[in-house]
Protein backbone atom coordinates (compact mmCIF):
# COMPACT_ATOMS: atom_id res chain seq x y z
CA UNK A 1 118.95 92.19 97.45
CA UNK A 2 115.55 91.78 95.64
CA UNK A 3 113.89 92.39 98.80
CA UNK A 4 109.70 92.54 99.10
CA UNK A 5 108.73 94.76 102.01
CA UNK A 6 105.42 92.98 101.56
CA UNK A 7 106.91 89.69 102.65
CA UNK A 8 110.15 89.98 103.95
CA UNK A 9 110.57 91.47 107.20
CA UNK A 10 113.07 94.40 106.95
CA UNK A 11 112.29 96.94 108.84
CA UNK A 12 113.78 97.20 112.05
CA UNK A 13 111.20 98.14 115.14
CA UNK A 14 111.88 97.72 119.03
CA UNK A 15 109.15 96.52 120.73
CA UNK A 16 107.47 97.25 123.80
CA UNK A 17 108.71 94.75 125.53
CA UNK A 18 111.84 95.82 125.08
CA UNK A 19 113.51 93.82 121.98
CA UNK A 20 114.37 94.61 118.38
CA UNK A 21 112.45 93.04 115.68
CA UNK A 22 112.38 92.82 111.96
CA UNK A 23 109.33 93.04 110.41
CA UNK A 24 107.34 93.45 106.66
CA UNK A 25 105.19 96.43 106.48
CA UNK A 26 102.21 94.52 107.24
CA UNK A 27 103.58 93.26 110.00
CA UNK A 28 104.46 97.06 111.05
CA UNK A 29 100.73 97.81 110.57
CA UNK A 30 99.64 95.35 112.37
CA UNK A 31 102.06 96.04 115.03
CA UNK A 32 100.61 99.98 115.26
CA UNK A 33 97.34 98.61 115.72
CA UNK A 34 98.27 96.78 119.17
CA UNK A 35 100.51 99.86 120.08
CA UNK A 36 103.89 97.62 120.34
CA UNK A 37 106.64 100.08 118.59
CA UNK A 38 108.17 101.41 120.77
CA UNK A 39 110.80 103.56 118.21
CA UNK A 40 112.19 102.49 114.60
CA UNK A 41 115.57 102.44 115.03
CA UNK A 42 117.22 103.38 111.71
CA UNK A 43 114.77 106.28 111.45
CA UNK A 44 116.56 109.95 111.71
CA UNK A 45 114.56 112.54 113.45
CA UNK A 46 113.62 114.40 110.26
CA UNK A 47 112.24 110.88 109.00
CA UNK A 48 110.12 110.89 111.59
CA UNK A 49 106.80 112.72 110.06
CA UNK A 50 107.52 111.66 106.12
CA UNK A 51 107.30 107.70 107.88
CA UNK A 52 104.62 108.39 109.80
CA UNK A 53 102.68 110.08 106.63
CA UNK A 54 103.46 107.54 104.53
CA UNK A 55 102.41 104.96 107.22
CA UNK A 56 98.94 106.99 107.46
CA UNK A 57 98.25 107.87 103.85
CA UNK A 58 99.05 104.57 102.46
CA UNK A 59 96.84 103.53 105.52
CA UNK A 60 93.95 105.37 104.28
CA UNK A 61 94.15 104.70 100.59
CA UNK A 62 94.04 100.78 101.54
CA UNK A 63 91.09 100.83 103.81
CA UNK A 64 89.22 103.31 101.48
CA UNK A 65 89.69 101.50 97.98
CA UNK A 66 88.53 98.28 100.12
CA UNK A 67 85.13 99.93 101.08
CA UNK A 68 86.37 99.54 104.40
CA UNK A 69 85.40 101.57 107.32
CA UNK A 70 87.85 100.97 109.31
CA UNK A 71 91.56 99.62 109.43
CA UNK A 72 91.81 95.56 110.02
CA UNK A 73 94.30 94.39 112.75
CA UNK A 74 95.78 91.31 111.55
CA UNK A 75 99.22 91.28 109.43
CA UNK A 76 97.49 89.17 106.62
CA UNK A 77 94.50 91.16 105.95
CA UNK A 78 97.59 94.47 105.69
CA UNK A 79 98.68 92.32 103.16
CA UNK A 80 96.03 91.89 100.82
CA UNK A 81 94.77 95.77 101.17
CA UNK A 82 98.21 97.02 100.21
CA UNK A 83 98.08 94.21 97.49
CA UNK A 84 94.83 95.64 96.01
CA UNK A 85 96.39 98.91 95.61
CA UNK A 86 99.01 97.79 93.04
CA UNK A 87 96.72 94.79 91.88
CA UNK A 88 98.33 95.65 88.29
CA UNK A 89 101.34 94.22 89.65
CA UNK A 90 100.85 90.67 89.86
CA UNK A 91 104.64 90.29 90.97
CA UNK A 92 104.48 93.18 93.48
CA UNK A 93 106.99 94.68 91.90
CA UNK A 94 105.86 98.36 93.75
CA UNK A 95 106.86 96.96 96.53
CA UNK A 96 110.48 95.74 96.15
CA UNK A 97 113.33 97.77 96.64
CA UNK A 98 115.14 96.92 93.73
CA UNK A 99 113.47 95.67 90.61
CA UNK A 100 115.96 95.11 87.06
CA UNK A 101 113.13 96.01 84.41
CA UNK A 102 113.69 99.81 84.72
CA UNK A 103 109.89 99.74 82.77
CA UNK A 104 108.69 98.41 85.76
CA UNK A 105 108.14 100.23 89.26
CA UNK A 106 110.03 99.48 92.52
CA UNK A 107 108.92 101.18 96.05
CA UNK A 108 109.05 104.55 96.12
CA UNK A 109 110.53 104.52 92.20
CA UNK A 110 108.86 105.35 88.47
CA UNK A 111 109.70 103.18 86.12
CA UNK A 112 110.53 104.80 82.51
CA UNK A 113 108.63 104.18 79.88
CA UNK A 114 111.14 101.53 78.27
CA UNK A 115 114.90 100.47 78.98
CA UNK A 116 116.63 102.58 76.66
CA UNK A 117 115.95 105.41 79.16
CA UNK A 118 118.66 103.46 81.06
CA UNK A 119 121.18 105.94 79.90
CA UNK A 120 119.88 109.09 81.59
CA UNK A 121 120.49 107.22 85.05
CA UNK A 122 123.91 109.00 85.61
CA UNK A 123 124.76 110.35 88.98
CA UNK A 124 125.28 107.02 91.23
CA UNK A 125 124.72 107.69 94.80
CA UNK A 126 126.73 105.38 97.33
CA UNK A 127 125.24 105.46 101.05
CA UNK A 128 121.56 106.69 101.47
CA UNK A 129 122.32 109.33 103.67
CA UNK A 130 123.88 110.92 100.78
CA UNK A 131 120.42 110.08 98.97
CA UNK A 132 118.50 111.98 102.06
CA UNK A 133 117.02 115.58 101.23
CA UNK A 134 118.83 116.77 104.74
CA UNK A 135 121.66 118.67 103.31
CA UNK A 136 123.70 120.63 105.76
CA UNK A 137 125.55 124.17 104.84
CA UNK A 138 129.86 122.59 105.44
CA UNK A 139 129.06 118.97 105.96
CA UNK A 140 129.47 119.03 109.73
CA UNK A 141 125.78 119.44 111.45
CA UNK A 142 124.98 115.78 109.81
CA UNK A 143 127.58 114.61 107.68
CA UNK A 144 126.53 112.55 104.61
CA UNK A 145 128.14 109.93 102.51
CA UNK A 146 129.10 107.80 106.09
CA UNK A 147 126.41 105.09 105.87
CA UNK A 148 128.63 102.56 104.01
CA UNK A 149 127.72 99.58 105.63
CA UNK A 150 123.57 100.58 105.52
CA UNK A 151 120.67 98.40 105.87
CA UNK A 152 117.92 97.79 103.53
CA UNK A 153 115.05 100.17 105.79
CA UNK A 154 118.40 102.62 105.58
CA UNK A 155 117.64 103.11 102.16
CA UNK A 156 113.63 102.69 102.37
CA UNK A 157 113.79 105.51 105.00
CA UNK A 158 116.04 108.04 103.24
CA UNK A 159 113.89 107.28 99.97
CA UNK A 160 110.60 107.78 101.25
CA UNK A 161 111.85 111.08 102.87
CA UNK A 162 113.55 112.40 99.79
CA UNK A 163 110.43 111.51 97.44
CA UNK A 164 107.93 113.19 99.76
CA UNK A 165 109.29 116.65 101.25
CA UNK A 166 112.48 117.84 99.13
CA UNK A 167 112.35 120.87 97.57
CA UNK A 168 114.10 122.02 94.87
CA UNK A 169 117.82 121.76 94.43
CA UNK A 170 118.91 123.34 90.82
CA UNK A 171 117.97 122.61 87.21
CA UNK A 172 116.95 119.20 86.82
CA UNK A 173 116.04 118.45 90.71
CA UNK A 174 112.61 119.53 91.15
CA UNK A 175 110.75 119.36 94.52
CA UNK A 176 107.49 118.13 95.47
CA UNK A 177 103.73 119.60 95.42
CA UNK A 178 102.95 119.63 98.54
CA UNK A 179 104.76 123.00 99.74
CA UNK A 180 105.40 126.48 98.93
CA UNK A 181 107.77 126.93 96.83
CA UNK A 182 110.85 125.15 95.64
CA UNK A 183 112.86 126.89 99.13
CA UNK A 184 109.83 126.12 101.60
CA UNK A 185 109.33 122.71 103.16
CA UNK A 186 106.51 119.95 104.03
CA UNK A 187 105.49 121.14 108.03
CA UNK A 188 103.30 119.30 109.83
CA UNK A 189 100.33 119.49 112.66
CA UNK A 190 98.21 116.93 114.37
CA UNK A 191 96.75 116.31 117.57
CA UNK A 192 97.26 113.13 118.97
CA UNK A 193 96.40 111.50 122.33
CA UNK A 194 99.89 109.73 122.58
CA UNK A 195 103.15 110.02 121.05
CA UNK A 196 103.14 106.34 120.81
CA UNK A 197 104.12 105.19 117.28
CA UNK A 198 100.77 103.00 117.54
CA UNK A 199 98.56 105.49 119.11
CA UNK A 200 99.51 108.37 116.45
CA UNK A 201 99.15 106.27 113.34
CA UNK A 202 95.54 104.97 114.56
CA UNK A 203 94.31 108.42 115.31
CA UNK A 204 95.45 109.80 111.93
CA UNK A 205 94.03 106.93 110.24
CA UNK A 206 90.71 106.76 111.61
CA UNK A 207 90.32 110.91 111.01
CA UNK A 208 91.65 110.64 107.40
CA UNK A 209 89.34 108.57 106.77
CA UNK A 210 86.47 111.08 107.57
CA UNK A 211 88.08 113.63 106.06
CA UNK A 212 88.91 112.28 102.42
CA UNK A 213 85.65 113.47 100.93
CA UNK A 214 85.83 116.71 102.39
CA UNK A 215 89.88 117.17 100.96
CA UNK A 216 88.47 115.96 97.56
CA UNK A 217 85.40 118.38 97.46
CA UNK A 218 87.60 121.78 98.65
CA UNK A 219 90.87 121.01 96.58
CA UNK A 220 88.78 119.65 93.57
CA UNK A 221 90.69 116.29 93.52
CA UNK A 222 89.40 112.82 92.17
CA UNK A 223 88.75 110.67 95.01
CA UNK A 224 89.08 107.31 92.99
CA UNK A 225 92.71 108.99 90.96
CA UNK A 226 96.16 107.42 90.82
CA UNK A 227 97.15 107.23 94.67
CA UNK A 228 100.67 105.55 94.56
CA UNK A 229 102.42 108.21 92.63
CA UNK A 230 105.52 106.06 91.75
CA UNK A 231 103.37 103.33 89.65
CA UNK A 232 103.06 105.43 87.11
CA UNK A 233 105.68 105.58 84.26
CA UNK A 234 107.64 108.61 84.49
CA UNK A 235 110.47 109.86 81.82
CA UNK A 236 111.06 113.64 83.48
CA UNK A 237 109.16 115.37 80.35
CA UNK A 238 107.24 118.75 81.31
CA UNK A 239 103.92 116.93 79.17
CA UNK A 240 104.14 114.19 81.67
CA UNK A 241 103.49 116.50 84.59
CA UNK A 242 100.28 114.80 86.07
CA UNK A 243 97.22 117.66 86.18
CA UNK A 244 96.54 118.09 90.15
CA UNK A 245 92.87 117.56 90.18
CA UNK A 246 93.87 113.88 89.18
CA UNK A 247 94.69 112.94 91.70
CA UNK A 248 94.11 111.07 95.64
CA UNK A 249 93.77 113.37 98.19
CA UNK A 250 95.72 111.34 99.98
CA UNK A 251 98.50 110.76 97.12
CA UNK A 252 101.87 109.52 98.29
CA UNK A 253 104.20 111.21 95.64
CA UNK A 254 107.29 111.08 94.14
CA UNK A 255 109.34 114.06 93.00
CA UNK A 256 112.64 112.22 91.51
CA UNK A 257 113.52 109.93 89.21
CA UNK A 258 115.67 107.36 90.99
CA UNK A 259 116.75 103.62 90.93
CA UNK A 260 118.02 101.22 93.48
CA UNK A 261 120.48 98.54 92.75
CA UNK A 262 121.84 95.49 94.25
CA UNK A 263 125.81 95.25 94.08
CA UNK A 264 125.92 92.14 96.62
CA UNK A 265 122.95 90.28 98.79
CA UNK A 266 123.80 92.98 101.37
CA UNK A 267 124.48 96.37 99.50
CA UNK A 268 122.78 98.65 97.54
CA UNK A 269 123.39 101.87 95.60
CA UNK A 270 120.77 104.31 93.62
CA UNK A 271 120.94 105.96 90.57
CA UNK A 272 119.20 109.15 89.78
CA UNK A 273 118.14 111.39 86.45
CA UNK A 274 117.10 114.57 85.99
CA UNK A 275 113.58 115.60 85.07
CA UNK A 276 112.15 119.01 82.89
CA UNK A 277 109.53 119.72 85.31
CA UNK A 278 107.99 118.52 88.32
CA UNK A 279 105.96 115.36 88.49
CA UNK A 280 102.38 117.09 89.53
CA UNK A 281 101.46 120.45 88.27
CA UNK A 282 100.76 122.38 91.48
CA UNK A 283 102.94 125.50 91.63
CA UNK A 284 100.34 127.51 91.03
CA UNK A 285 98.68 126.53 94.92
CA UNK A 286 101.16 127.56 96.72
CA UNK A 287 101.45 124.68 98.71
CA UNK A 288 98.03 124.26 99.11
CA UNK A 289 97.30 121.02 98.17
CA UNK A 290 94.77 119.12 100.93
CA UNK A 291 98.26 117.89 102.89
CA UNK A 292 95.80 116.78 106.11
CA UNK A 293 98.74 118.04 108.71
CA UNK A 294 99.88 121.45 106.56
CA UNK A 295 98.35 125.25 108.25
CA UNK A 296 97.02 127.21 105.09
CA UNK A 297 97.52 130.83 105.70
CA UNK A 298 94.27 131.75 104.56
CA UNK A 299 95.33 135.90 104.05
CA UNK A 300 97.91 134.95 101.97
CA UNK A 301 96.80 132.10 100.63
CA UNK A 302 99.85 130.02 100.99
CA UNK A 303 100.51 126.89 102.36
CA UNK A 304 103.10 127.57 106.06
CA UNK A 305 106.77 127.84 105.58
CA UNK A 306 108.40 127.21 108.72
CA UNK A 307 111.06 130.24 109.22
CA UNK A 308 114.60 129.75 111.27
CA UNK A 309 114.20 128.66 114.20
CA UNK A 310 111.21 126.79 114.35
CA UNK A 311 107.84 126.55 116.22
CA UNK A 312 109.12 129.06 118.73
CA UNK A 313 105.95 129.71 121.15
CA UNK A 314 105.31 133.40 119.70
CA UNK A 315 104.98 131.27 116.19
CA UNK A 316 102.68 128.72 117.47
CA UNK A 317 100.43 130.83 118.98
CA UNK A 318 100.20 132.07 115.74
CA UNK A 319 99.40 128.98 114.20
CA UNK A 320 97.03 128.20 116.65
CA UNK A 321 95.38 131.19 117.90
CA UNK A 322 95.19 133.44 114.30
CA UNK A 323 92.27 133.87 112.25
CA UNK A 324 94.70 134.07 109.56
CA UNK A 325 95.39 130.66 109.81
CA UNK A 326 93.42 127.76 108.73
CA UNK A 327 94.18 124.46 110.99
CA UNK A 328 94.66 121.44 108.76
CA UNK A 329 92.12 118.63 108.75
CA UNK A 330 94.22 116.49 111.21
CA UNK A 331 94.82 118.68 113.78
CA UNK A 332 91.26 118.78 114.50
CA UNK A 333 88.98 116.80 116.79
CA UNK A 334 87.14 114.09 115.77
CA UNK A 335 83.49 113.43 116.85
CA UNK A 336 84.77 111.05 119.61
CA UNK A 337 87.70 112.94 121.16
CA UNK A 338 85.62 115.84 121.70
CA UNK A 339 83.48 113.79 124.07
CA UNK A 340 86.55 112.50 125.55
CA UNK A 341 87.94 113.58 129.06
CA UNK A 342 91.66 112.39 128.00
CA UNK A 343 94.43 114.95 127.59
CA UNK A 344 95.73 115.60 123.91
CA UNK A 345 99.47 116.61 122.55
CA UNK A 346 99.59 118.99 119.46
CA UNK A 347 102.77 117.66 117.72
CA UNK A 348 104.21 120.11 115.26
CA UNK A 349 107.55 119.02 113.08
CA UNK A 350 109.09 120.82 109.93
CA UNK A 351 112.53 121.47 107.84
CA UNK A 352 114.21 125.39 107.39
CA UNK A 353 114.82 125.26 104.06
CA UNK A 354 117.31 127.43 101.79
CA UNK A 355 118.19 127.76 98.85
CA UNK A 356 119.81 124.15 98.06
CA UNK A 357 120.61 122.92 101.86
CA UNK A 358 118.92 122.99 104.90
CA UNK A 359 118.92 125.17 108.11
CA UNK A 360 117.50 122.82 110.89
CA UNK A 361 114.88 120.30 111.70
CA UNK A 362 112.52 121.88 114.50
CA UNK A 363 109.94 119.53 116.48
CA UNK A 364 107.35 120.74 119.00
CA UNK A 365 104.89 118.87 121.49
CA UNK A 366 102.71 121.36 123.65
CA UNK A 367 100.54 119.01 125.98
CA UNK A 368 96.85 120.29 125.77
CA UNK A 369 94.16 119.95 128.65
CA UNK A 370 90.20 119.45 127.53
CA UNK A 371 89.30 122.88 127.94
CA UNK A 372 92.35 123.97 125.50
CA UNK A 373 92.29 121.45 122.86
CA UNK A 374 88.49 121.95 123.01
CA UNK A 375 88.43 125.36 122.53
CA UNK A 376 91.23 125.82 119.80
CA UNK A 377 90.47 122.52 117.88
CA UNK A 378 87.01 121.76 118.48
CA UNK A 379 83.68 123.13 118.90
CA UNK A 380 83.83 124.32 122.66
CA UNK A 381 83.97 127.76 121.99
CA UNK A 382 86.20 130.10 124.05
CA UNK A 383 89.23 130.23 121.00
CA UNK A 384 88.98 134.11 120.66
CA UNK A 385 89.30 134.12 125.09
CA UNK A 386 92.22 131.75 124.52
CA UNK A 387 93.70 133.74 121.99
CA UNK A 388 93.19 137.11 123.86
CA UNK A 389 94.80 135.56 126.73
CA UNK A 390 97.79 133.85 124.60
CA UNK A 391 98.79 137.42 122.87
CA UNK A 392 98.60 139.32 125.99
CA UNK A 393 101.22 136.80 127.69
CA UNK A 394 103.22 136.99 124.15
CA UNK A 395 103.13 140.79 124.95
CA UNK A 396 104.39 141.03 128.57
CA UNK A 397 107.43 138.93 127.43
CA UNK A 398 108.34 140.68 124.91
CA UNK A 399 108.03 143.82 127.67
CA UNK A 400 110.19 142.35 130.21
CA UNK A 401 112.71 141.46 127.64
CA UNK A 402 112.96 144.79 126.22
CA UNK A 403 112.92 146.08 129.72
CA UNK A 404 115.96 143.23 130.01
CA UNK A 405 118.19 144.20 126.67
CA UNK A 406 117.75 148.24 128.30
CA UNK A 407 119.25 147.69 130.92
CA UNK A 408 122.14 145.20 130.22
CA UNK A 409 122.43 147.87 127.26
CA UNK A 410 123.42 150.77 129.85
CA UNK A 411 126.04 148.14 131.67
CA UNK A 412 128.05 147.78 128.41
CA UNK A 413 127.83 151.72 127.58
CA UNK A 414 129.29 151.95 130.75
CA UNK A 415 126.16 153.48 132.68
CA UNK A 416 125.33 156.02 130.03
CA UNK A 417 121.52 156.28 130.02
CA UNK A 418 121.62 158.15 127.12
CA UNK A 419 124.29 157.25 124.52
CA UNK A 420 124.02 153.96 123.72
CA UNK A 421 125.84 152.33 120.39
CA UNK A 422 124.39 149.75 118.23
CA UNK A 423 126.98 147.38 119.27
CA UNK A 424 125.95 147.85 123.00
CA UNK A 425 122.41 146.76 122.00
CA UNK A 426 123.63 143.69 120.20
CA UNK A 427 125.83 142.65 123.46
CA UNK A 428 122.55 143.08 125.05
CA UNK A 429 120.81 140.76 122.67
CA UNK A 430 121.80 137.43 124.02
CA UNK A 431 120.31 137.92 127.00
CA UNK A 432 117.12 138.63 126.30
CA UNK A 433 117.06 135.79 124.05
CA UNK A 434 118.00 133.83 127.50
CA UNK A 435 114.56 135.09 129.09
CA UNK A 436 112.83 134.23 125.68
CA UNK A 437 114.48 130.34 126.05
CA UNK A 438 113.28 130.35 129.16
CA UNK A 439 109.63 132.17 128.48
CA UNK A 440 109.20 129.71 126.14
CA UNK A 441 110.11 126.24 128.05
CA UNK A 442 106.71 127.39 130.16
CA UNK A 443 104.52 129.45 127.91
CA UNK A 444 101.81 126.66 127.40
CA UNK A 445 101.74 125.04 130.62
CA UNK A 446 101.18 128.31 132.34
CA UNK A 447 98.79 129.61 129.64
CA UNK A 448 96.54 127.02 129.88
CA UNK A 449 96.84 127.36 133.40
CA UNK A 450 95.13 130.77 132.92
CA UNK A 451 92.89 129.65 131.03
CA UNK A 452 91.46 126.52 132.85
CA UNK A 453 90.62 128.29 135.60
CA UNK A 454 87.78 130.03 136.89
CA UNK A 455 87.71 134.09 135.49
CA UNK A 456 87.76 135.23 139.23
CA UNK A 457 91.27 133.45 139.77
CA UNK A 458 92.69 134.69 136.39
CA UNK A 459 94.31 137.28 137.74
CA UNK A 460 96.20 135.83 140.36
CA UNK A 461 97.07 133.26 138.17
CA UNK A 462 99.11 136.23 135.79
CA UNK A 463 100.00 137.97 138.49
CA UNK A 464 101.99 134.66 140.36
CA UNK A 465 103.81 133.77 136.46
CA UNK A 466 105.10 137.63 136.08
CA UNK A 467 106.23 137.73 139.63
CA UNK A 468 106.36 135.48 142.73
CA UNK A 469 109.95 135.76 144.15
CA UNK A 470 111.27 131.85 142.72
CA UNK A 471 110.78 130.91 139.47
CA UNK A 472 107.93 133.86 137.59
CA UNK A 473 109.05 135.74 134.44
CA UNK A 474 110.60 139.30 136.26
CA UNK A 475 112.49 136.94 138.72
CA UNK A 476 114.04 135.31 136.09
CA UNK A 477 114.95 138.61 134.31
CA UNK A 478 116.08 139.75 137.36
CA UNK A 479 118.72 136.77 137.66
CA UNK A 480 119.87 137.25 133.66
CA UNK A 481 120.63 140.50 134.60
CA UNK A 482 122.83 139.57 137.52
CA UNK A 483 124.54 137.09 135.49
CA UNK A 484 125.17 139.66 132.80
CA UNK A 485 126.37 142.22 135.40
CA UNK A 486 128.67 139.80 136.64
CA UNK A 487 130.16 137.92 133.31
CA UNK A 488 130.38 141.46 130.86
CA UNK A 489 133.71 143.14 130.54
CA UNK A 490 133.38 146.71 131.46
CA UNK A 491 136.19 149.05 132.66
CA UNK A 492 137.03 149.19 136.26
CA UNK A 493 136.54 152.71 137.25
CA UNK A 494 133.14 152.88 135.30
CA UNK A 495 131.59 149.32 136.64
CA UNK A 496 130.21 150.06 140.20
CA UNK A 497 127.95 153.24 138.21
CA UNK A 498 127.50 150.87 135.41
CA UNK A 499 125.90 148.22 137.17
CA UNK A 500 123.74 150.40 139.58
CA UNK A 501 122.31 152.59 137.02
CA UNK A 502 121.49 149.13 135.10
CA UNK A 503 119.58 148.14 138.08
CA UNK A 504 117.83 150.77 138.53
CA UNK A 505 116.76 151.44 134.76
CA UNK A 506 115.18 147.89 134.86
CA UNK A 507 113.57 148.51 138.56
CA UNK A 508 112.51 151.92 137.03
CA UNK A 509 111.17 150.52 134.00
CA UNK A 510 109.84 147.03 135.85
CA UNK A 511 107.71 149.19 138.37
CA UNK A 512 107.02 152.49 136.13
CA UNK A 513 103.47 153.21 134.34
CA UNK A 514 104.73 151.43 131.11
CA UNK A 515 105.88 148.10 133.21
CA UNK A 516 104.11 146.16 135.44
CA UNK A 517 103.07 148.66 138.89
CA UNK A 518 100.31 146.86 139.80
CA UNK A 519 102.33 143.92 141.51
CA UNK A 520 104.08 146.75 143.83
CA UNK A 521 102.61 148.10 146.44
CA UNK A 522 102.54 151.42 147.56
CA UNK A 523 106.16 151.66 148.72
CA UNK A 524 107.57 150.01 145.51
CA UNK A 525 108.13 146.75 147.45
CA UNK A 526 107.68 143.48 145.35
CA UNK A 527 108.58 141.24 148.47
């Protein structure tokens, strides 16, 4: 299975007119310049950002080293840009999947400096799901090993992901540069104007491209150094480690020493080796490397490490709203969308990471109006109004859930106002994480809501999301507490006083001086 993902068309894409296709990758490029994917079908949902940075970095490299300005359309002119990237390579050998001259590079793998290196190729690896970096705790979120009958973009998918965003995973297994940390993982940000396969390459492309210089100039890279990582010979010694300021700013890198190999013309299997050190010496930046779609928390100086349970919307207001953190060159506007009318998506994706497995892949798209996008990733002013407005909404759910968790609190101790266990409180949790679930499913819709409108109607505006009788924040609470009243186990003879004193400690609490009492009138009616 000597397969050329230059030529031979391997990767599997459907279409927008509704049919599956196999393509080369020049065909794929020239397929996200007309928009036509539709979805890659053997791509996972944690393959989705190290394909599409691949796809985009690769993208820019070509175009640059051509003194292009821009990216071509046509399959055939794809072609002979990625050709003039690995013109060294006369057979494209960087672009086959498996190639027999271990002193030779295949796609996405090192060669070794000669064959008798053969040896240290032990551990043989069967299915490439087993070759992914997604590792799960007991086998049972994602089970590996089960891809026995795979195809060849299988393998190019669970490749690519491994060499660029696994961490570190014991002696020998060293993770890549472009995080913090061994235990951290690869996150990503970028605005986009569609979700479209075709539409989010192109944008990323075209504001890479004016953005290179600048990555170069701030990280002290070499515009013109090694690019394509996995060209380079690479025998796992410490002295090999390749100095950081060598390279690309928009270097695609590997972080394992791995081959493929053909058993029949329809089955592969890889072989990996150990290394003393990692391939680029960056542990010293903390993950700050110029990744184009990685947040740089500027206080800390560290490049983000996505906690459990994702980009919850307390965390991406964060992100987007804190001076402590720096927005990455790709989730800002370019010239032209900032004259633009059309709406934009920030699309945020990232790994938990432990030590040696994972803990969830987390995705996030919060649809952004002009006004919004403007203001937090361009040059519209009004970010600090935004922001003001963002952490005082952040606030009043966090009120009305604490005002929530009381109250279910005194159902479980029975009514007791006063003595209230730990374990009551931690009944009591659940359903204030219910509220934040739903908080959440809204927060940006309604906070741009706020903010798009005139100052005069702001109020209102607030006023109608913490309460209006249907669907507002309080209503909501007051319905989790029903449910809660209804579904908790408390004795017989203590549940009609247990579930009126919980009613009235959130009412209390709700319309008292430290809740909300100016959307009750005089006589404490919210009707």
């Amino acid at each position: 299975m000597d397969r050329n993902i230059l030529i031979d068309p391997i990767i599997r894409m459907s279409t927008s007119g509704g049919a599956t296709a196999h393509a080369s990758l020049p065909e794929i490029y020239a397929a996200l310049m007309r928009d036509e994917i539709d979805a890659f079908p053997a791509l996972r949902p944690h393959q989705r950002h190290p394909w599409h940075a691949f796809l985009v970095q690769l993208g820019v490299l070509a175009v640059q080293r051509a003194g292009l300005s821009e990216p071509p359309l046509p399959a055939e002119a794809w072609r002979r840009l990625l050709r003039g990237l690995t013109s060294d390579f006369p057979d494209d050998e960087p672009w086959h999947l498996v190639v027999d001259d271990l002193a030779k590079p295949a796609f996405m793998q090192p060669p070794a400096s000669s064959e008798d290196r053969r040896k240290e190729y032990k551990n043989r690896v069967e299915t490439p799901d087993e070759l992914d970096m997604l590792v799960t705790g007991k086998n049972h979120d994602l089970k590996i090993n089960v891809a026995v009958n795979a195809d060849p973009d299988d393998w190019l998918f669970a490749l690519l992901t491994l060499q660029t965003m696994e961490g570190f995973m014991g002696a020998g297994n060293y993770g890549i540069a472009r995080m913090n940390g061994g235990a951290s993982s690869r996150p990503a940000f970028s605005i986009t104007p569609s979700l479209r396969w075709g539409a989010h390459a192109r944008r990323d492309i075209a504001a890479l491209l004016t953005h290179v210089e600048e990555i170069a100039y701030k990280y002290e890279m070499d515009i013109e150094g090694p690019g394509l990582l996995w060209t380079l010979p690479w025998d796992g010694s410490k002295a090999e480690a390749l100095r950081f300021g060598t390279v690309s700013p928009c270097f695609v890198e590997v972080c394992r020493r791995i081959r493929l190999h053909a058993v029949s013309a329809d089955r592969l299997y890889a072989t990996r080796a150990t290394s003393k050190g990692e391939r680029v010496q960056a542990k010293q930046l903390n993950g700050r490397t110029g990744d184009p779609w990685t947040p740089i928390n500027e206080k800390e100086g560290k490049a983000l490490t996505l906690a459990h349970g994702g980009f919850t919307y307390r965390r991406t207001v964060d992100y987007i709203s804190s001076p402590d953190w720096e927005h990455p060159p790709l989730s800002k506007l370019a010239a032209a969308e900032g004259r633009s009318d059309e709406d934009m998506m920030l699309v945020a994706r990232g790994m938990v990471r432990g030590m040696g497995k994972t803990e969830g892949y987390y995705e996030r798209t919060v649809p952004l109006k002009k006004k919004t996008y403007t203001a937090v990733f361009g040059t519209g002013g009004g970010s600090q109004e935004l922001s003001e407005i963002a952490y005082d909404r952040v606030e009043q759910v966090a009120l009305v859930q604490s005002i929530l968790r009381h109250a279910v609190s005194v159902f479980a101790a029975g009514g007791d106002t006063q003595n209230i266990s730990p374990d009551q409180r931690a009944r009591a949790a659940p359903w204030g994480n219910r509220l934040g679930d739903y908080a959440d499913e809204r927060f940006f819709e309604a906070l741009q809501r706020e903010f798009e409108a005139d100052p005069g109607e702001r109020t209102a505006i607030r006023n109608d999301w913490l309460m209006n009788g249907r669907d507002s924040l309080i209503d909501q609470a007051r319905a989790i507490l029903n449910a809660a009243l209804d579904g908790m186990s408390c004795p017989a003879i203590q549940r009609y006083r247990a579930r009126v004193r919980a009613e009235n400690v959130f009412e209390g609490r709700i319309r008292g001086p430290k809740g909300f009492p100016e959307l009750f009138d005089k006589e404490g009616d919210e009707e």
